[in-house]
Structure formats: C-alpha cells, structure tokens
C-alpha atoms as a PDB file:
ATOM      1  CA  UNK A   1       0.230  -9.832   9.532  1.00  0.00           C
ATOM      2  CA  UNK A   2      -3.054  -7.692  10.033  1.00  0.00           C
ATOM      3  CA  UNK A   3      -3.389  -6.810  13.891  1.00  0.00           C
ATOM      4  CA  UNK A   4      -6.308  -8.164  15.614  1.00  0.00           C
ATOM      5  CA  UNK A   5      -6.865 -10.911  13.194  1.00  0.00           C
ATOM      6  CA  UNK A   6      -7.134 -14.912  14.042  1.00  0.00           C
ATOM      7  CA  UNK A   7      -3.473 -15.615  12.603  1.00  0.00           C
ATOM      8  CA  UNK A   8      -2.006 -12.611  14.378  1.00  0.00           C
ATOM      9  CA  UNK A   9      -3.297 -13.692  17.823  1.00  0.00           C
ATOM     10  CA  UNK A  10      -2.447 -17.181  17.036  1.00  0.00           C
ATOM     11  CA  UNK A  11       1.341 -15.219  16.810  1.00  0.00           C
ATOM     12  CA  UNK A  12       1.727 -16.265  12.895  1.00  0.00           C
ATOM     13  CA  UNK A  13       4.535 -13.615  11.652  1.00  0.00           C
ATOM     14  CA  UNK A  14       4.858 -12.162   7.850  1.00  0.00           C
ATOM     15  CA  UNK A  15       7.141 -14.480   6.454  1.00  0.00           C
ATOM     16  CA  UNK A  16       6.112 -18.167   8.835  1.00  0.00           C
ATOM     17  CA  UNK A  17       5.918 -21.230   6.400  1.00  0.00           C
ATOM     18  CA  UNK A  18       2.874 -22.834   7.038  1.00  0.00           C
ATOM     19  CA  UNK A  19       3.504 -26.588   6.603  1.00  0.00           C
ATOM     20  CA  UNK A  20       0.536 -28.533   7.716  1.00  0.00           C
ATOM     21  CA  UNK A  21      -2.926 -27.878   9.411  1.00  0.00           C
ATOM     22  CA  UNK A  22      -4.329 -30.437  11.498  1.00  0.00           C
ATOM     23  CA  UNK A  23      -2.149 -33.033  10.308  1.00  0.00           C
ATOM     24  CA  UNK A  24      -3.176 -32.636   6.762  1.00  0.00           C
ATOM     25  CA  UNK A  25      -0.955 -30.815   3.991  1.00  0.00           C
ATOM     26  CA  UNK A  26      -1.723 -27.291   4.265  1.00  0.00           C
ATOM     27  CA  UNK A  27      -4.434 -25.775   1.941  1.00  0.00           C
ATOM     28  CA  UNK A  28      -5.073 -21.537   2.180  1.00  0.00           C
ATOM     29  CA  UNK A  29      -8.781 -21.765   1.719  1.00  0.00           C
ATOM     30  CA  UNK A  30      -9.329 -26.144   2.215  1.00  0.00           C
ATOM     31  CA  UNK A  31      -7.883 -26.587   5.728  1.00  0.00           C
ATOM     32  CA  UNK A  32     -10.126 -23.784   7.421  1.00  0.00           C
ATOM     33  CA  UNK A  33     -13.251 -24.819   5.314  1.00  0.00           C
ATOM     34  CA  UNK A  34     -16.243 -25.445   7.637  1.00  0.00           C
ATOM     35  CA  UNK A  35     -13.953 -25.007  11.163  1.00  0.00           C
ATOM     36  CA  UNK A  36     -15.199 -21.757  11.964  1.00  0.00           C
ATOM     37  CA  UNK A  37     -15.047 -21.170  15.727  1.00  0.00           C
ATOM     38  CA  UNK A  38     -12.736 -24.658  15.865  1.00  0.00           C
ATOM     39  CA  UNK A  39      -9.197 -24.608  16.672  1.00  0.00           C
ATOM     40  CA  UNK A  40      -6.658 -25.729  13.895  1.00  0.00           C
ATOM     41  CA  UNK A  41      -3.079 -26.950  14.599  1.00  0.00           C
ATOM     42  CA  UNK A  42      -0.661 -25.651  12.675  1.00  0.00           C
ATOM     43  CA  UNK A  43       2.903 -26.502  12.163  1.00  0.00           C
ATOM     44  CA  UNK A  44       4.279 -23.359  10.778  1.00  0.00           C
ATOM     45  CA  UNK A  45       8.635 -22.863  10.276  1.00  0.00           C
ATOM     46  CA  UNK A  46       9.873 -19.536  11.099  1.00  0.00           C
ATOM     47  CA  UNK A  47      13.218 -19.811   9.124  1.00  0.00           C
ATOM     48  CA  UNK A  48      15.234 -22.273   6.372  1.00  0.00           C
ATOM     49  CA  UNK A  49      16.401 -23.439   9.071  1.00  0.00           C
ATOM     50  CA  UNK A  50      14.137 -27.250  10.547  1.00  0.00           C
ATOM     51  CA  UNK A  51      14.481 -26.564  13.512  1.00  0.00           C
ATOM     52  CA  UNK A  52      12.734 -23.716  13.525  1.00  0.00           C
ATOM     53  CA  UNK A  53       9.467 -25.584  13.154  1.00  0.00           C
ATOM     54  CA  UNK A  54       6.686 -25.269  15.901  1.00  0.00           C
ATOM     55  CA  UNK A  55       3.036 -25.431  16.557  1.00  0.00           C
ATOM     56  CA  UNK A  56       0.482 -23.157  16.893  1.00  0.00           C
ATOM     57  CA  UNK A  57      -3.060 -23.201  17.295  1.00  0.00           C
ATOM     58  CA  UNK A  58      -5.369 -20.397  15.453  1.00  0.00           C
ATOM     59  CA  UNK A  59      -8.906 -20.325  15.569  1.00  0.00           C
ATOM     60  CA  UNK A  60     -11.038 -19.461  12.048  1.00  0.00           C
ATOM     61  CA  UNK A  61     -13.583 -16.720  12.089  1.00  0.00           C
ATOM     62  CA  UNK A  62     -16.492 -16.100   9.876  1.00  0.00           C
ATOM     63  CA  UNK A  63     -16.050 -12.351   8.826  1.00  0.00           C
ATOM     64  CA  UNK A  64     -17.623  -9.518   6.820  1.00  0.00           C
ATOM     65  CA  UNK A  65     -15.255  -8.216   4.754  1.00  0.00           C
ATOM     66  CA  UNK A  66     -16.600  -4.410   5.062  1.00  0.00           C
ATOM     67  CA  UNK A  67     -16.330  -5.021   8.973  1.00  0.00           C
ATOM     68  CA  UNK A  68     -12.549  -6.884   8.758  1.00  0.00           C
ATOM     69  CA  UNK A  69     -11.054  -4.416   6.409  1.00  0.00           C
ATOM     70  CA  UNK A  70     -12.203  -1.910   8.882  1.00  0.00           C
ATOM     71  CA  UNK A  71     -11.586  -3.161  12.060  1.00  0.00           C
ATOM     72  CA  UNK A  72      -8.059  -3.956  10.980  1.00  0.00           C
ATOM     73  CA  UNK A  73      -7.599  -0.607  10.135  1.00  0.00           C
ATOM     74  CA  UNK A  74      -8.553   0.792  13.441  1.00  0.00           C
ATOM     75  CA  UNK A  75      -6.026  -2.127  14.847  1.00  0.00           C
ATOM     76  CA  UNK A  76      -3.088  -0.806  12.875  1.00  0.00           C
ATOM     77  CA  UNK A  77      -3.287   3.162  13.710  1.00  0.00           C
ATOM     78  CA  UNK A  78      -0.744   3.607  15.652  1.00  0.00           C
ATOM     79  CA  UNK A  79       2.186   6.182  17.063  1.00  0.00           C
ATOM     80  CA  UNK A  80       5.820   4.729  16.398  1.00  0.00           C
ATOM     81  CA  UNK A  81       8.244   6.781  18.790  1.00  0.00           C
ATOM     82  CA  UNK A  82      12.046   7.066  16.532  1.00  0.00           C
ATOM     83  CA  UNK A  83      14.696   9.646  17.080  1.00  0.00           C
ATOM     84  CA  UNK A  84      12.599  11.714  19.482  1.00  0.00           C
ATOM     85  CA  UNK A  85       9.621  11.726  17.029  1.00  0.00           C
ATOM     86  CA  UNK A  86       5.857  10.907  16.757  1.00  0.00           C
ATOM     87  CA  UNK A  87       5.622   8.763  13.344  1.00  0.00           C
ATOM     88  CA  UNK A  88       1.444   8.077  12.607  1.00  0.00           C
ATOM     89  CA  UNK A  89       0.818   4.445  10.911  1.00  0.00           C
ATOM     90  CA  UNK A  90      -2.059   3.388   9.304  1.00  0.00           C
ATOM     91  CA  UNK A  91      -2.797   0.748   6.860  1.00  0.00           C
ATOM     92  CA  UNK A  92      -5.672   1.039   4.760  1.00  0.00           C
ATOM     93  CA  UNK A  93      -6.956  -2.592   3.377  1.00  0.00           C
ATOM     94  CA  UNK A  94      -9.562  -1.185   1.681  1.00  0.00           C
ATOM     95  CA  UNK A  95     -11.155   1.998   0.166  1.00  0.00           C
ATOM     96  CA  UNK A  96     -13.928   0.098  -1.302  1.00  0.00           C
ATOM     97  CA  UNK A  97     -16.393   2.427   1.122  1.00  0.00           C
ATOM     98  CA  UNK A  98     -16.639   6.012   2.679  1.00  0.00           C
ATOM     99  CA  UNK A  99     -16.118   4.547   6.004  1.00  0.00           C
ATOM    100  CA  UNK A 100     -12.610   3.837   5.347  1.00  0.00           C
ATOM    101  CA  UNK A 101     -11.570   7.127   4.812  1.00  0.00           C
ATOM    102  CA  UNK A 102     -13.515   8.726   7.190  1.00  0.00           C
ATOM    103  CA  UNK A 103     -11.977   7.219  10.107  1.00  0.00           C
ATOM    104  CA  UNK A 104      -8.525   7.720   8.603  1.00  0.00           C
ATOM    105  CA  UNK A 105      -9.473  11.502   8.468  1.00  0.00           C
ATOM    106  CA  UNK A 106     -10.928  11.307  12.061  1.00  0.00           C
ATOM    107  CA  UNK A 107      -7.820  10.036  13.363  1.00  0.00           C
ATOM    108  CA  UNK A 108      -5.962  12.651  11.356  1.00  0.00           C
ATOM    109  CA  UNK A 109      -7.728  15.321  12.405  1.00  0.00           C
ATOM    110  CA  UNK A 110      -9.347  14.892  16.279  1.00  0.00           C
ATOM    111  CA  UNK A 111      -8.170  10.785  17.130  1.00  0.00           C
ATOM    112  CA  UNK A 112      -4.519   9.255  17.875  1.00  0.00           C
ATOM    113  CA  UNK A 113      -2.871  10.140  14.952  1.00  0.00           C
ATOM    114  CA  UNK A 114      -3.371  14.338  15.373  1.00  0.00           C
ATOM    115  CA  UNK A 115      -0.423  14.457  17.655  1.00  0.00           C
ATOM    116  CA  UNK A 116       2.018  13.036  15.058  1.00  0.00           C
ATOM    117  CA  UNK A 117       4.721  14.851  13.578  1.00  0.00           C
ATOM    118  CA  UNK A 118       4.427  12.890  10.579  1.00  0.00           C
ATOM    119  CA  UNK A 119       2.477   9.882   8.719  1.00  0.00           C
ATOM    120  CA  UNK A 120       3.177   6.586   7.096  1.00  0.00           C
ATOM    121  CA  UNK A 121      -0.105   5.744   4.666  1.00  0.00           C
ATOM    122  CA  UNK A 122       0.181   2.006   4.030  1.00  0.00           C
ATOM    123  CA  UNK A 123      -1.799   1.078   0.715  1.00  0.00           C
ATOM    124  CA  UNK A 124      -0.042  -2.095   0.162  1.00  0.00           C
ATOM    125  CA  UNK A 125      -2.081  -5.043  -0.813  1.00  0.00           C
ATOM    126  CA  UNK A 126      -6.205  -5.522  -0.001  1.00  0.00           C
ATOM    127  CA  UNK A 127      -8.634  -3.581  -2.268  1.00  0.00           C
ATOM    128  CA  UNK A 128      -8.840  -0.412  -4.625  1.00  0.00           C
ATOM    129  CA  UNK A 129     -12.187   1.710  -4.655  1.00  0.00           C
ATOM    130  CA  UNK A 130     -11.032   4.962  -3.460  1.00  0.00           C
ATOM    131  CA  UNK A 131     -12.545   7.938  -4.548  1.00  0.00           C
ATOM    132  CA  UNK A 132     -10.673  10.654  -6.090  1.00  0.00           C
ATOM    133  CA  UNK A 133     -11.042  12.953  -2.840  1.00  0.00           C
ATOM    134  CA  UNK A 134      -9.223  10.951  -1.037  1.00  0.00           C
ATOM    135  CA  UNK A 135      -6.107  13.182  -1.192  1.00  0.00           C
ATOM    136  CA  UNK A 136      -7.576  15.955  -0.318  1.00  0.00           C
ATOM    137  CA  UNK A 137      -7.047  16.183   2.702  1.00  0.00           C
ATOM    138  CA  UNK A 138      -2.566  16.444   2.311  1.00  0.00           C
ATOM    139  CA  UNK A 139      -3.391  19.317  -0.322  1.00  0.00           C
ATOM    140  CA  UNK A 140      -6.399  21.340   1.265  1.00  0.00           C
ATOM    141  CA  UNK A 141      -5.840  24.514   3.007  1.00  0.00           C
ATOM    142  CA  UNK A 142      -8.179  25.687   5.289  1.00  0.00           C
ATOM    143  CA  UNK A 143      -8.316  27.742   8.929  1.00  0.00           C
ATOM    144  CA  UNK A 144      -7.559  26.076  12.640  1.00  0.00           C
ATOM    145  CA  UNK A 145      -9.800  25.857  15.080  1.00  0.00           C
ATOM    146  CA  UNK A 146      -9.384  26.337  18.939  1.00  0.00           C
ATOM    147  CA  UNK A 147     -11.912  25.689  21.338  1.00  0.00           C
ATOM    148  CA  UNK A 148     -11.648  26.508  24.868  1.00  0.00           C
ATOM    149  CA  UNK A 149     -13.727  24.832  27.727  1.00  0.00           C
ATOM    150  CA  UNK A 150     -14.866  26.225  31.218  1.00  0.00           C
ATOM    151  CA  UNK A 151     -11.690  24.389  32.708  1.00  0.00           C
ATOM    152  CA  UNK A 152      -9.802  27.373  30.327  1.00  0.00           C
ATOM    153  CA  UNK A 153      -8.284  23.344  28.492  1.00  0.00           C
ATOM    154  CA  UNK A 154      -7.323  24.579  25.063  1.00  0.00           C
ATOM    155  CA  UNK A 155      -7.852  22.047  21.695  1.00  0.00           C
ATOM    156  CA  UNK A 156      -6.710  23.321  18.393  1.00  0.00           C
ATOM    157  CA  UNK A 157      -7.442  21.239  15.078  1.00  0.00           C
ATOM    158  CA  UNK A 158      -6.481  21.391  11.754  1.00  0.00           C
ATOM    159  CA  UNK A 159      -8.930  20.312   9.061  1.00  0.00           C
ATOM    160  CA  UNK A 160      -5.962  19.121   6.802  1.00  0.00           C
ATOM    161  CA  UNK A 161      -2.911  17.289   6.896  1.00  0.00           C
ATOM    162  CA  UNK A 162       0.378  19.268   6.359  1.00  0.00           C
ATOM    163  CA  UNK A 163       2.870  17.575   7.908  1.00  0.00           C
ATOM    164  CA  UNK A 164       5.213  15.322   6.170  1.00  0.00           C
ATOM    165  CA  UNK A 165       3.371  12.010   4.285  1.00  0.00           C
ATOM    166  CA  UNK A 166       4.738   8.703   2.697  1.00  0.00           C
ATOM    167  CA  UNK A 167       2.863   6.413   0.806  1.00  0.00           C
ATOM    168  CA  UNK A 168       3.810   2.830   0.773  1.00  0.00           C
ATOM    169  CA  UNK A 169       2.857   0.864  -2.591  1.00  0.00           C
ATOM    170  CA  UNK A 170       3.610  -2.921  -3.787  1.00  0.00           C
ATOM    171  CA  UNK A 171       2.760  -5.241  -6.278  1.00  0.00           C
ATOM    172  CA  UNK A 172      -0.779  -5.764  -4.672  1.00  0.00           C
ATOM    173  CA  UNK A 173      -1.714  -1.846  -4.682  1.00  0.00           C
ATOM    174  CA  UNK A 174      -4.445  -2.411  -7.389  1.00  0.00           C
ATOM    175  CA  UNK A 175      -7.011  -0.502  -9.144  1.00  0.00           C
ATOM    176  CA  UNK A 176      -8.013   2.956  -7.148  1.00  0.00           C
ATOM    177  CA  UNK A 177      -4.857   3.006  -4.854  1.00  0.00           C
ATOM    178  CA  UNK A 178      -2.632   2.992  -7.837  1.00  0.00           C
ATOM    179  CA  UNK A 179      -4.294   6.297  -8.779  1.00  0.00           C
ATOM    180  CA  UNK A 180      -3.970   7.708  -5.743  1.00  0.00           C
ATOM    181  CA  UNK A 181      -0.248   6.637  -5.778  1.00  0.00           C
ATOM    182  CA  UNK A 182      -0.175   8.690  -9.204  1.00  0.00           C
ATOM    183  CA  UNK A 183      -2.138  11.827  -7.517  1.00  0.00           C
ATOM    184  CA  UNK A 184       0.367  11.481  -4.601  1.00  0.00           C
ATOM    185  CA  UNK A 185       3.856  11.890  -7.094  1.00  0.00           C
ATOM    186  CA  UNK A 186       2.060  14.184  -9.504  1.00  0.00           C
ATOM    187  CA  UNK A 187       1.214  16.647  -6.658  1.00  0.00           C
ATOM    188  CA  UNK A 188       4.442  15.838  -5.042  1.00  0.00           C
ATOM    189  CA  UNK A 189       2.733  15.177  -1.229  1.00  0.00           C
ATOM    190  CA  UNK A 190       5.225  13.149  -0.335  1.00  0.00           C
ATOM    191  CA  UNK A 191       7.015   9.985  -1.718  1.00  0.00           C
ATOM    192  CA  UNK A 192       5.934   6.900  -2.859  1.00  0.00           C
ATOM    193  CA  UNK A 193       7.993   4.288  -0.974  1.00  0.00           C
ATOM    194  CA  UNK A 194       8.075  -0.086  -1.983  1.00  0.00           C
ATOM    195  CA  UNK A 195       7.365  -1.702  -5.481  1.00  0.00           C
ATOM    196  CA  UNK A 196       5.755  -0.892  -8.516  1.00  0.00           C
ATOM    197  CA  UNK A 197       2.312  -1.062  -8.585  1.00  0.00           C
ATOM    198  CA  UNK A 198       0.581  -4.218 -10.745  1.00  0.00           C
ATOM    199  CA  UNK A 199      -0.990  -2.008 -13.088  1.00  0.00           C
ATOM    200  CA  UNK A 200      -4.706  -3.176 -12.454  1.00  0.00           C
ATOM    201  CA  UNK A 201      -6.809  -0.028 -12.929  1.00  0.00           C
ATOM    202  CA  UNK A 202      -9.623  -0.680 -15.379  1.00  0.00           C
ATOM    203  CA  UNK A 203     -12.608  -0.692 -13.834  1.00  0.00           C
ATOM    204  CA  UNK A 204     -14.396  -4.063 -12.606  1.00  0.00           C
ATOM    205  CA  UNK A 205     -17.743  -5.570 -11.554  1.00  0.00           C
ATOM    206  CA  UNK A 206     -18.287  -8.867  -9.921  1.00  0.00           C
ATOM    207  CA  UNK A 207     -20.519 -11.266 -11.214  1.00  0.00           C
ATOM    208  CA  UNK A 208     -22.442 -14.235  -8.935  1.00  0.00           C
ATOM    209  CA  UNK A 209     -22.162 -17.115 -11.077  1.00  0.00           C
ATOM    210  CA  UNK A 210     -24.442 -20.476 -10.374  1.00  0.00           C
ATOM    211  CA  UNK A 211     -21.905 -23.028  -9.080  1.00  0.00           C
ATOM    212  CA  UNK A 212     -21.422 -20.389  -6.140  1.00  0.00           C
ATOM    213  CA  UNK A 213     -18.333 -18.829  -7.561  1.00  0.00           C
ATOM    214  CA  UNK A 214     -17.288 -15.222  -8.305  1.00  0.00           C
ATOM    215  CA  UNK A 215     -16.853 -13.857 -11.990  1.00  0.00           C
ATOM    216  CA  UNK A 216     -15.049 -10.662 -11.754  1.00  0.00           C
ATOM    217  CA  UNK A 217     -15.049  -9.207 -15.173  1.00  0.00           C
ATOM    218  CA  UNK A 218     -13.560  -5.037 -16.642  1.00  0.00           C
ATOM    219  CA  UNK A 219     -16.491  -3.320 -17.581  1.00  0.00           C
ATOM    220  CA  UNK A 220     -14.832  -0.073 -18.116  1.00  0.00           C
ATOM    221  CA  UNK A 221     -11.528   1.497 -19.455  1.00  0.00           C
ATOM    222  CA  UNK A 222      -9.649   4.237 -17.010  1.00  0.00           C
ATOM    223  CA  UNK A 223      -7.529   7.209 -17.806  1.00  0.00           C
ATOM    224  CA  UNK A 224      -6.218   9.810 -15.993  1.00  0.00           C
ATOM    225  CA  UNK A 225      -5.560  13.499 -17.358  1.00  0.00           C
ATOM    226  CA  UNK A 226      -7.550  13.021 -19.964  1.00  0.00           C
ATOM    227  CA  UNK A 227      -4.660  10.448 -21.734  1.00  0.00           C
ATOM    228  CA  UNK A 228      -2.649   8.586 -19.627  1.00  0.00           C
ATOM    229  CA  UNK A 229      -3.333   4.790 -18.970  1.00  0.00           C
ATOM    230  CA  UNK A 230      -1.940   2.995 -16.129  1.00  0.00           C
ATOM    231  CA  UNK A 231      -3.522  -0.387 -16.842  1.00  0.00           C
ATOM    232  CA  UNK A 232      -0.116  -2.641 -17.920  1.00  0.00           C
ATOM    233  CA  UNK A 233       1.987  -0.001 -16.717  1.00  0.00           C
ATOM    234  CA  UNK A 234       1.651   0.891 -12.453  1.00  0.00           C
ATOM    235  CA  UNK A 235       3.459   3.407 -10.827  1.00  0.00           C
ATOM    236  CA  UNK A 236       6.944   3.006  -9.904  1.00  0.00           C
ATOM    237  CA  UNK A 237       7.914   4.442  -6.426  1.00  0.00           C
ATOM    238  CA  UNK A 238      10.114   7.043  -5.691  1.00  0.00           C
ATOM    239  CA  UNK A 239      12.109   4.988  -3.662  1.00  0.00           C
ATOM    240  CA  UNK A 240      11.687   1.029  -4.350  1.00  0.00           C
ATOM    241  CA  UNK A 241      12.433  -1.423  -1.667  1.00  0.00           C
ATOM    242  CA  UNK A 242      12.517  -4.724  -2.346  1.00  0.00           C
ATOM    243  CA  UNK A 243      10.779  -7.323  -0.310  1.00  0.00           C
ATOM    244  CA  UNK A 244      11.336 -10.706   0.750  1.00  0.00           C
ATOM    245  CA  UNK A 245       8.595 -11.974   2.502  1.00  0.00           C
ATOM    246  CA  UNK A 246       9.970 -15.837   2.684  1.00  0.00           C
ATOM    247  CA  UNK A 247      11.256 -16.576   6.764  1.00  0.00           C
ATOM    248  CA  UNK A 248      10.720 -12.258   7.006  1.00  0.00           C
ATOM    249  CA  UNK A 249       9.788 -13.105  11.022  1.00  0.00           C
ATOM    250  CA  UNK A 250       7.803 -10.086  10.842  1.00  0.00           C
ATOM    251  CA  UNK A 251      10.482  -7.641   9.899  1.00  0.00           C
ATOM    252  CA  UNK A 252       9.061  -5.211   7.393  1.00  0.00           C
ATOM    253  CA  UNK A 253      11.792  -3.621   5.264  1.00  0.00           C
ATOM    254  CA  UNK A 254       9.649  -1.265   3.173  1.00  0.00           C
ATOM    255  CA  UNK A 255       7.855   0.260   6.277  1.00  0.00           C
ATOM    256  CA  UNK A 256      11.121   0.634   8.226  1.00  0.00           C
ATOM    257  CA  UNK A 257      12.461   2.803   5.139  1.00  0.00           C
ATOM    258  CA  UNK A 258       9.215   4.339   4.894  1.00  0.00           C
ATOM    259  CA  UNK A 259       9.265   5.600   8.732  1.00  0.00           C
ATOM    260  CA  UNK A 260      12.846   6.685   8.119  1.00  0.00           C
ATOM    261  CA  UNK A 261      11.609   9.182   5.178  1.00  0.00           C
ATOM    262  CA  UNK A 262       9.248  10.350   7.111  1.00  0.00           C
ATOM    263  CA  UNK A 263      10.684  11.489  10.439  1.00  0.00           C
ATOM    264  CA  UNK A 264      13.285  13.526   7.327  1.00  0.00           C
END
C-alpha cells in the first residue's frame, strides 16, 4: 500500500479484501465516484478467516497523477536498519518525467538515502517512461567531493552509486522499467529480484476519445541492441519470488528477499 495515500491512512494493508463501500457491493472506480473529500465506509477482511472482517473509513482525494506518483515516492524513501546495516528503499511509481529520477538521485547522492550501505530500487507496478540514463548513475565513475565549513564540519559526496543495488520487478513492471531491468542484468549492477516482467515495451500514445474515455494505442516498435525484442517476452529475474497478495496483511515477500540480497 503506497505511504501517504488515502487507503494507507485509512490503515488498508496489501492483501485486505474489500467487501463493501458504504453499504453497497464494492466497485474500484464506482464506489469513490463523485465522493471526493467524503468519507466512505468500508468493510474490508484481513484474512479467509470471517471474523476477520472490520470497518474502516477512508476518505477519496482528487489527485494529479504527476504530483501522486511523486509524492509517494518521497513517502517511501526510507532507511531499513537489519543485521547492523543501513538498507535505502525507494519505490519508484513512475518514470514518466525527469522529476522522478532526479529526486531519486538527490536522495542518493546529498538526501536520506547517502548514508546507506546499500539500496533496494522498487520498480514494481505504476508506469514505464524512463529514459535510458537512468542507470547511470550505478555504472558512472567520477571523483568525491569534500567540503569543509568554518565550523571545520566535513561533507563528502559521491556523484554515483557504488554500493550494492537490487532491483525489484513483477508482472506490472511495464514498458521503460522492463528495459531498465534488462540494462540492470546485462551490466550485471546488481540482481533483479520478484517476477517476470509482462513484456509490454512497444511504445504507446494515448488518445482522448469523445465519450470521455482514454484510447491508448502502440505507435512504435522497440528493440534493444540493435535486435532483441522484449515485447511478448519480459525479463525474468535473477531470483523470482512468488507473490501472494490475497489476506498478505502487508507482509511483502519479494522486498523482504530483496533487503536480504542486499545487506550480502
């Protein structure tokens, strides 16, 4: 569940049933439609189990989804503490934009995630769009730089990333992060951790059509090295781990493996 979001302060967990809204069979898109900045009940069930069931109350926002994507971004960056080490996590919903990678790399480089001692680069589900630079900064090689104030403080920074990196992939890691998954193997950065990729790369445009309703049509084929297609195919990762999200109560399999790898 995306941190900072309406359904994650309401205290919805991946994996919560959601069983009605408002009385009314539950509908993703029909039971928030024209509540915005209204509560909603739901009756959600955490497990198989009945008795499990509870209510909870979340209310619906109206939001950009350049703004969300990034704002959720910021809300997962985070420093996990495990066996004495400082594991980075970020999750990246989106790399339809510059922004999005610029404040990953300013958190890399001079925000919370400089003090890590390695990362975990979430690219599971949300949008494609990234540009081809985008690993560029786990392969670059470039000088430090130290500055010291007045107060005789010392602050070194590194303009790359060469600690240890895992990428975490599923079945919703479409278009531009399935190439980046391919850059991130064929380089050998770091492994590729969850499930194979949908295979989803050809290149799309979305169309406004007249009932109010989005048309999003390929307008262009993709290959990579000159020859190889991933459209159909994906990218399998190095290490796949399943995942269940039915009743999950929030636990997160693939990211606990994925935090393992990376504190190797």
């Amino acid at each position: 569940m995306s941190q900072g979001t309406p359904a994650a302060q309401a205290g919805l967990q991946i994996g919560d049933e959601i069983l009605s809204a408002d009385g009314q069979p539950f509908q993703p898109v029909r039971s928030f439609a024209n509540k915005v900045g209204t509560p909603v009940k739901l009756m959600i069930q955490k497990t198989a189990d009945p008795a499990t069931r509870q209510e909870v109350t979340v209310t619906p926002k109206l939001l950009d989804p350049l703004t969300m994507f990034l704002d959720v971004q910021k809300a997962s960056t985070q420093i996990i503490q495990r066996n004495g080490k400082k594991i980075g996590y970020v999750h990246l919903w989106s790399y339809a934009g510059d922004q999005y990678q610029e404040q990953l790399e300013e958190d890399l480089i001079y925000g919370k995630l400089r003090a890590a001692d390695g990362l975990v680069l979430d690219l599971r589900d949300g949008w494609g769009g990234a540009p081809l630079t985008a690993l560029n900064i786990y392969t670059a090689r470039g000088p430090s730089l130290t500055s010291i104030g007045r107060d005789g403080r010392r602050m070194t920074y590194q303009p790359s990333w060469n600690k240890p990196v895992v990428m975490l992939v599923n079945e919703g890691s479409r278009s531009a992060k399935e190439i980046l998954a391919y850059g991130f193997q064929q380089y050998k950065i770091g492994k590729v951790i969850g499930t194979k990729t949908p295979g989803a790369v050809v290149a799309g445009r979305a169309f406004l059509m007249q009932d109010g309703s989005l048309l999003y049509l390929a307008v262009a084929d993709v290959y990579l090295d000159n020859n190889l297609r991933l459209e159909g195919k994906g990218v399998t990762p190095d290490i796949e781990v399943p995942f269940s999200v039915e009743y999950a109560q929030g636990k997160d399999p693939q990211k606990e493996r994925a935090i393992a790898e990376a504190i190797r």
